[in-house]
Protein backbone atom coordinates (compact mmCIF):
# COMPACT_ATOMS: atom_id res chain seq x y z
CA UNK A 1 0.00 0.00 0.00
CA UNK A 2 2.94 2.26 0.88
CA UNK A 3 3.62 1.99 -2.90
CA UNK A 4 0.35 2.89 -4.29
CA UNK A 5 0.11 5.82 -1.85
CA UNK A 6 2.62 7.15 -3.39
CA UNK A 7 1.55 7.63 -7.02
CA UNK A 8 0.13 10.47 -8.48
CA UNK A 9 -2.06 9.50 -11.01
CA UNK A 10 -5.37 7.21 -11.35
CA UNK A 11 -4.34 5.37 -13.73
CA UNK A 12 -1.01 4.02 -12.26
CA UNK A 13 -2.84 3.98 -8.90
CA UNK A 14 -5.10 1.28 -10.36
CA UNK A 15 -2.40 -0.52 -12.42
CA UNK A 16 -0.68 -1.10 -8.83
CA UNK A 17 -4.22 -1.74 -7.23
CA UNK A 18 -4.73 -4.01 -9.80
CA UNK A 19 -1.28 -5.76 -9.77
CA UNK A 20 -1.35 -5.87 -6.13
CA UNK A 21 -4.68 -7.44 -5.32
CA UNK A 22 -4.16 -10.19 -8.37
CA UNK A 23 -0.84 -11.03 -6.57
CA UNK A 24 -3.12 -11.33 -3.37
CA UNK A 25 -5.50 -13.60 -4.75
CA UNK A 26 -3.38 -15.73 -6.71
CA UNK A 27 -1.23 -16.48 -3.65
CA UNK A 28 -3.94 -16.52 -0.86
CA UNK A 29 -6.22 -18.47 -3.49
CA UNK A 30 -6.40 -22.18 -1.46
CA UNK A 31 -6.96 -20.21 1.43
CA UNK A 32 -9.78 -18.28 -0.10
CA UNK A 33 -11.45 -21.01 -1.42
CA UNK A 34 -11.18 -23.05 1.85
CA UNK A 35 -13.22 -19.99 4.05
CA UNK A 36 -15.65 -19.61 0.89
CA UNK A 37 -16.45 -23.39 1.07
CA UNK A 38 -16.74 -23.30 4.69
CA UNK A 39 -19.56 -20.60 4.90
CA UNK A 40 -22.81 -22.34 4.58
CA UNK A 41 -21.37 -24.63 7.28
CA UNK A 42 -18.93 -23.18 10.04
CA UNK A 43 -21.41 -21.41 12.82
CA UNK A 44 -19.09 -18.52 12.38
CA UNK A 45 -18.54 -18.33 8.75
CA UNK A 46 -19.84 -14.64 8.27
CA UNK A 47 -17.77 -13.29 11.11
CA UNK A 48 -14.80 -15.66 9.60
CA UNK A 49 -14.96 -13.99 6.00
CA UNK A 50 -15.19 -10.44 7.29
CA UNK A 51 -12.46 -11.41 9.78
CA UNK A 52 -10.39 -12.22 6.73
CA UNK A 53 -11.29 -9.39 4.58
CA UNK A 54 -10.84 -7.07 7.34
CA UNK A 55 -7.79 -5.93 5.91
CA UNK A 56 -7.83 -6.22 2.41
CA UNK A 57 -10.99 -3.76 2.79
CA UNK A 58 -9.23 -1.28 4.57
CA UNK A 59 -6.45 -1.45 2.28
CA UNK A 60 -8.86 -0.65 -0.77
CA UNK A 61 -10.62 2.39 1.46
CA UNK A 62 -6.98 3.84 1.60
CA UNK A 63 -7.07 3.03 -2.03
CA UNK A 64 -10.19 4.70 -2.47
CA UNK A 65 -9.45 7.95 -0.41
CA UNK A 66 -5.92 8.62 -2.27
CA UNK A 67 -8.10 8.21 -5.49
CA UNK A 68 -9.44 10.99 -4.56
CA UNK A 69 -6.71 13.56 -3.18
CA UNK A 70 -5.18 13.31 -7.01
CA UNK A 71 -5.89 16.17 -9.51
CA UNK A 72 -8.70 14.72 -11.30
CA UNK A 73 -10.74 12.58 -8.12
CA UNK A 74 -13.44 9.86 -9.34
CA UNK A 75 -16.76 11.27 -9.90
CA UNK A 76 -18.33 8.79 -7.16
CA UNK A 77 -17.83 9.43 -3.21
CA UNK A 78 -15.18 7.99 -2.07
CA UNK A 79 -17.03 5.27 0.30
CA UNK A 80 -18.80 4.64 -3.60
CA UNK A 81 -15.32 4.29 -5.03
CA UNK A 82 -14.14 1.74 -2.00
CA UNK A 83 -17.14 -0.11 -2.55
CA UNK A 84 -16.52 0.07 -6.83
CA UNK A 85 -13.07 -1.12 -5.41
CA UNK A 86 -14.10 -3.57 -3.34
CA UNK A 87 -16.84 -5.08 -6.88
CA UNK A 88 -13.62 -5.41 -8.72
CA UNK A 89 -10.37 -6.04 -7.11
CA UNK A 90 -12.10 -8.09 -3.96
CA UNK A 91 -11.79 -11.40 -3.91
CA UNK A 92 -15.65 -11.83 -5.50
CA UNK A 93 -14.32 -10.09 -8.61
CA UNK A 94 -10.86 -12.40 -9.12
CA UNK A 95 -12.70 -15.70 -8.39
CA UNK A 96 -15.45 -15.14 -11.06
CA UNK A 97 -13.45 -14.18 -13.90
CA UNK A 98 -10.60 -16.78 -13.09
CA UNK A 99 -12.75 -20.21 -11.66
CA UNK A 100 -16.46 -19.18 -13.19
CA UNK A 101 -15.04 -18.21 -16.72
CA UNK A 102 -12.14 -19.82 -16.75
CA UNK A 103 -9.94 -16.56 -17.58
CA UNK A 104 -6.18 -16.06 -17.20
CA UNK A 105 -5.46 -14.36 -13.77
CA UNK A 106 -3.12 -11.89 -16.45
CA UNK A 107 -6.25 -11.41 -18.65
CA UNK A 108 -8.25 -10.93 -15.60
CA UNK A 109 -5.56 -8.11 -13.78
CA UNK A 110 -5.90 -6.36 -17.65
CA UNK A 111 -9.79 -6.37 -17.86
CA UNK A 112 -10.15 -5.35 -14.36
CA UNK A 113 -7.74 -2.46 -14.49
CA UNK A 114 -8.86 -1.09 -17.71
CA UNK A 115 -12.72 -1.61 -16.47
CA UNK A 116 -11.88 0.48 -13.19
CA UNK A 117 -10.25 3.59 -14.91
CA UNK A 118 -12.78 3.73 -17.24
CA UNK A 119 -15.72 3.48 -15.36
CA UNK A 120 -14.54 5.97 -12.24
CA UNK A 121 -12.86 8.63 -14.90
């Protein structure tokens, strides 16, 4: 995060954001997909998921509120741009483009990237 606080424009903000959370997912997948599977079942599975998204949420708030100290800030609030965030770089977003459709997680880190920038400038 220290990185992508320090750029200073949207677009390479979201390139990291991008980078960064694919990177995330890839590497945490197993674990992911473990708590996911464990939901319907574990007596604790809501408090278990936000317990493990705790701080990947934060980290896309942060995200979301440097978004908007930069020249030209998204033209949604910025809890609107954490949640926009949250839609495509959470791990929601990864596991339907890479295990529903069957995409490449590069494909997937493109798409999403490209999608964000253009829909919040």
């Amino acid at each position: 995060m220290r990185q992508i606080l320090a750029l200073r424009t949207p677009e390479t903000v979201l390139k990291a954001l991008a980078h960064g959370t694919r990177m995330g997912n890839e590497g945490q997948f197993t674990v992911h997909e473990a708590i996911r599977k464990a939901l319907p079942v574990h007596e604790t599975g809501e408090a278990l998921w936000e317990r493990a998204t705790e701080a990947y949420r934060d980290a896309l708030r942060a995200a979301a509120r440097h978004l908007h100290t930069l020249a030209s800030p998204p033209s949604y609030s910025v809890e609107e741009t954490a949640d926009l965030l949250w839609f495509w770089f959470g791990p929601t977003g990864w596991r339907t483009l890479v295990v529903d459709n069957g995409w490449s997680w590069d494909r997937a880190e493109d798409v999403l990237c490209r999608t964000a920038v253009a829909a919040l400038y």
